[in-house]
N, C-alpha and C. Protein backbone atom coordinates (compact mmCIF):
# COMPACT_ATOMS: atom_id res chain seq x y z
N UNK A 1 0.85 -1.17 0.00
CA UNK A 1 0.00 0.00 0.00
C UNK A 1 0.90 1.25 0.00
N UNK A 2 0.36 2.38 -1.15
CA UNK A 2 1.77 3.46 -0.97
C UNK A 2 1.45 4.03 0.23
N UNK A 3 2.65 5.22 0.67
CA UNK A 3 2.44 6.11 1.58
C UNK A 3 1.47 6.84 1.31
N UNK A 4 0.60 7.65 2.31
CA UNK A 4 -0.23 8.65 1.99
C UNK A 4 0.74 10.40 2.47
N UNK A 5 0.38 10.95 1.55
CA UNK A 5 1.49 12.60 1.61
C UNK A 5 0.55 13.79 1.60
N UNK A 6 0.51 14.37 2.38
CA UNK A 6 -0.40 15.46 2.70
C UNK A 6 0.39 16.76 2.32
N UNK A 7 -0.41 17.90 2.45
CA UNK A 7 0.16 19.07 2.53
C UNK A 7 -0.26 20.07 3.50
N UNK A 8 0.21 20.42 4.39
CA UNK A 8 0.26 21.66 4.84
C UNK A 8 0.86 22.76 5.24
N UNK A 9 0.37 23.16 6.72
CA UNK A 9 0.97 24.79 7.18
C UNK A 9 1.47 24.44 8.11
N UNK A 10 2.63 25.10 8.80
CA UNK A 10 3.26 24.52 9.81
C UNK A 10 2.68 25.41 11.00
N UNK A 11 2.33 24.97 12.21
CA UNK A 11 1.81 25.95 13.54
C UNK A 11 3.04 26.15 14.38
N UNK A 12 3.39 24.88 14.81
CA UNK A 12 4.97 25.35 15.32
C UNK A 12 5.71 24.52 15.60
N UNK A 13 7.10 24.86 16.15
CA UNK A 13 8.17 24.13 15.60
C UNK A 13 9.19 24.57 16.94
N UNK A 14 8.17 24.62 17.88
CA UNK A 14 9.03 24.82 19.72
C UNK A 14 9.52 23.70 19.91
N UNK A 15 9.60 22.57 19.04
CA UNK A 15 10.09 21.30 19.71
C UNK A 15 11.46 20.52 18.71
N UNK A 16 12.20 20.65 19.30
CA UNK A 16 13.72 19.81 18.65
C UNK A 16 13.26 18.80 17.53
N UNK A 17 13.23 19.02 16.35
CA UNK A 17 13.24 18.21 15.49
C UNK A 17 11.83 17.72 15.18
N UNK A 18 11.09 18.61 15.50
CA UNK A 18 9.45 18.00 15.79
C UNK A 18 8.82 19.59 15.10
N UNK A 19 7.55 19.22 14.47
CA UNK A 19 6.90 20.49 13.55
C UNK A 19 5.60 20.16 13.56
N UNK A 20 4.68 20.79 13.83
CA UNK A 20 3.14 20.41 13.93
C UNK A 20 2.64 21.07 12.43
N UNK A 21 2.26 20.41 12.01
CA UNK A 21 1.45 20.66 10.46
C UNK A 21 -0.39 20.71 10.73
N UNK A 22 -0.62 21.58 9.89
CA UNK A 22 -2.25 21.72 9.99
C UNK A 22 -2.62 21.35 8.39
N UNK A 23 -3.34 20.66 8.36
CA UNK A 23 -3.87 19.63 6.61
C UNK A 23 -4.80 20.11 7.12
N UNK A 24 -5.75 20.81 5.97
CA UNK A 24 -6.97 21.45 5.63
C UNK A 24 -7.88 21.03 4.42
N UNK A 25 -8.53 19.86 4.61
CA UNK A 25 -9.62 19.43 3.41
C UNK A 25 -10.70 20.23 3.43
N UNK A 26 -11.11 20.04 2.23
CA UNK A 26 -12.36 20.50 1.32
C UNK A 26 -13.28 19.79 1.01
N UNK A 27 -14.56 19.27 1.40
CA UNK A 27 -15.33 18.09 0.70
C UNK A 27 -16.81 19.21 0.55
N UNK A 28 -17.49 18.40 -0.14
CA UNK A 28 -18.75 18.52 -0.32
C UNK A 28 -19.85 18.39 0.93
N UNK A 29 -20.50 18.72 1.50
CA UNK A 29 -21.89 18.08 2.46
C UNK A 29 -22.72 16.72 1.51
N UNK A 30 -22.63 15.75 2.30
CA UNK A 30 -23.84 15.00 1.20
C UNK A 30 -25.01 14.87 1.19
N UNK A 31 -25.50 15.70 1.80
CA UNK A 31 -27.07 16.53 2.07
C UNK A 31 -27.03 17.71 1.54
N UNK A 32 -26.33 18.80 2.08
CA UNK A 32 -26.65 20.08 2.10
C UNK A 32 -26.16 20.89 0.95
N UNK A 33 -25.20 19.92 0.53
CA UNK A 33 -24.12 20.47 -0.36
C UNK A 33 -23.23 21.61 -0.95
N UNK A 34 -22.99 21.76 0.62
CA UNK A 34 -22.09 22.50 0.29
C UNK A 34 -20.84 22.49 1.00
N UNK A 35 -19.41 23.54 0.46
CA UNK A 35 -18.49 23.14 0.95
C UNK A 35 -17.99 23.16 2.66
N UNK A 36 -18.10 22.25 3.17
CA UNK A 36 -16.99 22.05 4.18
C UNK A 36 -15.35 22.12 4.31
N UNK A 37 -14.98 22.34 5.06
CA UNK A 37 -13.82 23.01 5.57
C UNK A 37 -13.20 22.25 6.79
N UNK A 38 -12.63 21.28 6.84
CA UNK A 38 -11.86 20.34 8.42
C UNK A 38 -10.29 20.96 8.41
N UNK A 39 -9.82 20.41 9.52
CA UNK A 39 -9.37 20.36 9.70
C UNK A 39 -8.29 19.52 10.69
N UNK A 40 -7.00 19.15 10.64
CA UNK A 40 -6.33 18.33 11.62
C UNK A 40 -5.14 18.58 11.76
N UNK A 41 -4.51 18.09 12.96
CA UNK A 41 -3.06 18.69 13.23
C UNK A 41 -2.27 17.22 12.95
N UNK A 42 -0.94 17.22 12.45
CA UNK A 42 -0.35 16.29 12.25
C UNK A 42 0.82 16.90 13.10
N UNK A 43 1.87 15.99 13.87
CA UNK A 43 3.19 16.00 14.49
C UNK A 43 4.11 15.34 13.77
N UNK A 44 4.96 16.06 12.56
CA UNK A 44 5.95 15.15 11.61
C UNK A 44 7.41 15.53 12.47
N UNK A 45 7.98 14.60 11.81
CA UNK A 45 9.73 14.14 12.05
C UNK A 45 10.46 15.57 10.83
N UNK A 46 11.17 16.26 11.82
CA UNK A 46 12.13 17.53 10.71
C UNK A 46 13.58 17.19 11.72
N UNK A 47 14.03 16.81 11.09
CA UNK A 47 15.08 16.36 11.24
C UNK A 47 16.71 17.58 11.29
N UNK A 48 16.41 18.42 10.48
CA UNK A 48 17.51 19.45 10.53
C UNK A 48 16.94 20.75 11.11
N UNK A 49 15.48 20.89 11.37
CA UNK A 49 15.01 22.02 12.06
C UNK A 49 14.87 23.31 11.38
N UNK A 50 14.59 22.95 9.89
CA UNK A 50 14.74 23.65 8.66
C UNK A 50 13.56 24.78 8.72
N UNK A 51 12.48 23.85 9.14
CA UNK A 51 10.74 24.89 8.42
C UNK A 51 10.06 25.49 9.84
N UNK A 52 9.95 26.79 9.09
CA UNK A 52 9.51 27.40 10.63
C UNK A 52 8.30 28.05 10.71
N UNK A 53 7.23 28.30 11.50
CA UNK A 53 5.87 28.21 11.56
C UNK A 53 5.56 29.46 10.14
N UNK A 54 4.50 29.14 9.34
CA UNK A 54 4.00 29.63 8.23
C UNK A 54 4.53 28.74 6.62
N UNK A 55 5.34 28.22 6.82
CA UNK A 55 5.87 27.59 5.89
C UNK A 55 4.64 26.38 5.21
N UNK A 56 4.86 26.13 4.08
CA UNK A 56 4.18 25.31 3.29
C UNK A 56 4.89 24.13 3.12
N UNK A 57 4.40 22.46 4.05
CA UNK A 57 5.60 21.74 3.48
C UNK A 57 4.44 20.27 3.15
N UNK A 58 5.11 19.41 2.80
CA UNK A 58 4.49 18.16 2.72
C UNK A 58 4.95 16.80 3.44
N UNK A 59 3.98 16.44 4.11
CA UNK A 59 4.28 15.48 4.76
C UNK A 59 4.17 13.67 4.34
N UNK A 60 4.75 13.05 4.81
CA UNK A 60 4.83 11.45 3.98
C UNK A 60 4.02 10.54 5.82
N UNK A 61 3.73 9.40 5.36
CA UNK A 61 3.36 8.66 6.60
C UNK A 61 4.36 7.72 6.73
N UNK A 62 5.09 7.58 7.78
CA UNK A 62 6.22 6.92 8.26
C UNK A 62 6.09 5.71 9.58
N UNK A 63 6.65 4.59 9.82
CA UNK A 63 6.99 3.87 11.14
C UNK A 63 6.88 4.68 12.09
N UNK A 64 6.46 4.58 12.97
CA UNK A 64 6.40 5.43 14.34
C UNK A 64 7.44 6.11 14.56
N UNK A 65 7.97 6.89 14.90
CA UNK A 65 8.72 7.74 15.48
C UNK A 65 8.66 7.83 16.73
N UNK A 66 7.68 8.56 17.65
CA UNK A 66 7.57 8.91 18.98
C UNK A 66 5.91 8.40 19.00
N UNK A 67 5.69 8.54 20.53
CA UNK A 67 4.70 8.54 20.78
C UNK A 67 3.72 9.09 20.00
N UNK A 68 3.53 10.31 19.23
CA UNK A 68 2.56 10.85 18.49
C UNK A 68 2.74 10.78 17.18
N UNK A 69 4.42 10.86 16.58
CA UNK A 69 5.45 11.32 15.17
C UNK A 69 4.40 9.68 14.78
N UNK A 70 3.68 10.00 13.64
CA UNK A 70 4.49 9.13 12.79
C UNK A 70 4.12 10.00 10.84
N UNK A 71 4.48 10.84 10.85
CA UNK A 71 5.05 11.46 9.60
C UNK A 71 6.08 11.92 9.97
N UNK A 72 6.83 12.59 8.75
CA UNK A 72 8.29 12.70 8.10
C UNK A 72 8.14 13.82 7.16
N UNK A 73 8.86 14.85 7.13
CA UNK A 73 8.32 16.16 5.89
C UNK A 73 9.51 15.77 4.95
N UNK A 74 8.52 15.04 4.06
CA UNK A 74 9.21 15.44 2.58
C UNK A 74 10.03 16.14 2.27
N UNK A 75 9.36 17.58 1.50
CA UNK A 75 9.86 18.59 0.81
C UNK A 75 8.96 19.71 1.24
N UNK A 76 9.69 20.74 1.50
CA UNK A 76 8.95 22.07 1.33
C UNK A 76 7.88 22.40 -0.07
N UNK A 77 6.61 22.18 0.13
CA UNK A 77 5.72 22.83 -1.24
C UNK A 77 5.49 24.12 -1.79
């Protein structure tokens, strides 16, 4: 099964090698129909401490890391 790779915004990055990402979907209502707006926080693995809150990056799904980590940021988008 491939990885799944998201994209988002980074909130912050107070933690050693650790970056909280916010992924923001778009779907339809399937009643009301109209657009919805979610949202979720992801805790990825940054390893050189590169991306700093506002940044646009993409995240991959990885083996656990820590208790919460288990993504890995790709590449900056």
């Amino acid at each position: 099964m491939p990885k799944r790779i998201l994209t988002g915004t980074v909130t912050s990055d107070k933690n050693e090698q650790t970056i909280t990402v916010l992924v923001e979907r778009r779907f339809k209502h399937p009643l009301l129909q109209k657009t919805v707006r979610k949202s979720k926080k992801y805790r990825a693995h940054d390893a050189e401490n590169k991306f700093k809150v506002g940044d646009t990056v993409r995240i991959e799904e990885c083996a656990p890391i820590s208790k919460t980590k288990r993504w890995t940021v790709v590449v900056e988008a």
